[in-house]
Protein backbone atom coordinates (compact mmCIF):
# COMPACT_ATOMS: atom_id res chain seq x y z
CA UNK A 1 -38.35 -4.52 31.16
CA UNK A 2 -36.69 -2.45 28.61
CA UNK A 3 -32.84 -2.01 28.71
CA UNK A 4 -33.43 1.79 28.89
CA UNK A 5 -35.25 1.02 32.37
CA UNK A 6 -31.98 -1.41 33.35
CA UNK A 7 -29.78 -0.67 36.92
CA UNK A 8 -25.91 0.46 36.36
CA UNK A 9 -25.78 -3.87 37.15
CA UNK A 10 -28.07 -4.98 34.80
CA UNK A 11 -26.14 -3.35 32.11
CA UNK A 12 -23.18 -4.24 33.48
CA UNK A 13 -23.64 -7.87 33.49
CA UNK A 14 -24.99 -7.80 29.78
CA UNK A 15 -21.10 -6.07 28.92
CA UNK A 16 -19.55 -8.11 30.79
CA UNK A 17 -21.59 -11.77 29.09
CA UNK A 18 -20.72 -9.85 25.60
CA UNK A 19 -17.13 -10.00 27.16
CA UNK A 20 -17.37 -13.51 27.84
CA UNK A 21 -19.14 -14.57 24.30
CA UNK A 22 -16.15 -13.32 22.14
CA UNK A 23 -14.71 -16.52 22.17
CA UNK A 24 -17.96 -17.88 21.58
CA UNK A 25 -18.95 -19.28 25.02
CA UNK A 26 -19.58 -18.55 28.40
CA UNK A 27 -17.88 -20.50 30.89
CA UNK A 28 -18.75 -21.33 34.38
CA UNK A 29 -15.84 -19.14 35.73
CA UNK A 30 -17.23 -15.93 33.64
CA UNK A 31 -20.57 -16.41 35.13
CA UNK A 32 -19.40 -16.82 38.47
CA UNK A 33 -17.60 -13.12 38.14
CA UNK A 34 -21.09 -11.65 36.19
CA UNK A 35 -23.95 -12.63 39.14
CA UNK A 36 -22.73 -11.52 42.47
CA UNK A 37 -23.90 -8.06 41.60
CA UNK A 38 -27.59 -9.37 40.46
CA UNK A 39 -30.17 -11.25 42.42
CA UNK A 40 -30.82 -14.90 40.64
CA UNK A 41 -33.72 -13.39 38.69
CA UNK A 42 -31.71 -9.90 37.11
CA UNK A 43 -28.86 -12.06 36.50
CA UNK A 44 -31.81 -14.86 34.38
CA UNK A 45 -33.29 -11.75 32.70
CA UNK A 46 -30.15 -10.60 31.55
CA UNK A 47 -28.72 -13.09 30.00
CA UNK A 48 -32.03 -14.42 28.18
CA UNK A 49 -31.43 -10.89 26.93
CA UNK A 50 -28.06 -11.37 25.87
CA UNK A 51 -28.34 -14.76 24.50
CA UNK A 52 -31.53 -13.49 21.99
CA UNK A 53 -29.69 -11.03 20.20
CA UNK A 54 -27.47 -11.47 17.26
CA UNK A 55 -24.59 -9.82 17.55
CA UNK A 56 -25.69 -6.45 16.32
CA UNK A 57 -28.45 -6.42 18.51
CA UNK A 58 -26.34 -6.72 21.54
CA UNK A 59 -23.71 -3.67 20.00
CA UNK A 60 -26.62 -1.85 19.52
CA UNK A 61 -28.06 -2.46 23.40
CA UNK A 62 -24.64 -1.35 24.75
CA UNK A 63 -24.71 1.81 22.90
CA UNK A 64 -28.40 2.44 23.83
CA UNK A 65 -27.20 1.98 27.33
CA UNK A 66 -23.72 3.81 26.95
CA UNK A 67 -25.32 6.99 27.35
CA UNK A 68 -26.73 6.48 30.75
CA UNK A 69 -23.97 4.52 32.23
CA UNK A 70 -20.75 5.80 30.39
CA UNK A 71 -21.25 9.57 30.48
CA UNK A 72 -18.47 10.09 32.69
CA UNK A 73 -14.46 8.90 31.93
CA UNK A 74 -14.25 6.99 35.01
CA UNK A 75 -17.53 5.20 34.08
CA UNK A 76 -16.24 4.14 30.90
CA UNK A 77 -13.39 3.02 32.73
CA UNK A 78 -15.09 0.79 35.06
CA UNK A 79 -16.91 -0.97 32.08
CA UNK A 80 -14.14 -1.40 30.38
CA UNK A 81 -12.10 -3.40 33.63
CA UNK A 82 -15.25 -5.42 34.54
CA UNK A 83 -14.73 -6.77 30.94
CA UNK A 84 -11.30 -6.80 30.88
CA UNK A 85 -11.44 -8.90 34.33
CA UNK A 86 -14.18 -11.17 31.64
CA UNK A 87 -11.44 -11.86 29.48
CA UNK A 88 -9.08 -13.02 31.76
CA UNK A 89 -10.94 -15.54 34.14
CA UNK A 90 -9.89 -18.46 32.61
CA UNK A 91 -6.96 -18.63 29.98
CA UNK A 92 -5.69 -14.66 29.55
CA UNK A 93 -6.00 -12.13 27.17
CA UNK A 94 -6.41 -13.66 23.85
CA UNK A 95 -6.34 -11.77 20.46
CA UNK A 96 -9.97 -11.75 19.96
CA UNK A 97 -10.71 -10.74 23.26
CA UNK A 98 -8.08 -7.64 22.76
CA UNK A 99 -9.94 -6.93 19.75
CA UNK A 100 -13.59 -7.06 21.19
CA UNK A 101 -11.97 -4.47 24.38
CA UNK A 102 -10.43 -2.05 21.99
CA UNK A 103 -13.52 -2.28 19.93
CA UNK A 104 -15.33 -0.82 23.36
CA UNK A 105 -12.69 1.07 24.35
CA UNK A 106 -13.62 3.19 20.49
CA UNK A 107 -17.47 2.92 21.53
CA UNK A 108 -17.43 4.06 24.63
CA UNK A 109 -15.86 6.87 23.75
């Protein structure tokens, strides 16, 4: 499937793991706040995705997809607090995390 042909939760769970990789790792709890939205399968596909793409390739997904799911201000904004809620699961906001958000918060402009 290409990302172009993804559901609003599909690209919302690949966000949200690029969320949860700025520290370099994705832990349990981050996982646990990504799937609910995706059945077992989505939520497999998706982060096979995620986890074969450098760095750029994932920046350059999300702006692929940020045309189709961020048109609006409030769906920006929703992006931007299911990451946010990514960054704090399990120890707060730290500095590279409030880098990576107001890195999106520029992109999804």
């Amino acid at each position: 499937m290409q990302v172009t042909d993804w559901t609003y939760e599909e690209f919302r769970a690949f966000a949200m793991l690029f969320a949860a990789n700025a520290d370099s790792h994705i832990t349990p709890d981050e996982e646990d706040l990504i799937r609910p939205t995706l059945t077992p399968g989505q939520y497999e596909h998706v982060k096979k995705r995620f986890l074969e793409c450098s760095d750029a390739e994932a920046l350059d997904t999300l702006l692929l997809c940020k045309e189709k799911y961020c048109s609006k201000p409030g769906d920006k904004e929703r992006v931007l607090a299911d990451m946010r809620s990514i960054y704090e699961a399990h120890h707060g906001f730290e500095q590279i995390e409030r880098e990576v958000h107001h890195m999106f918060e520029r992109l999804f402009k």
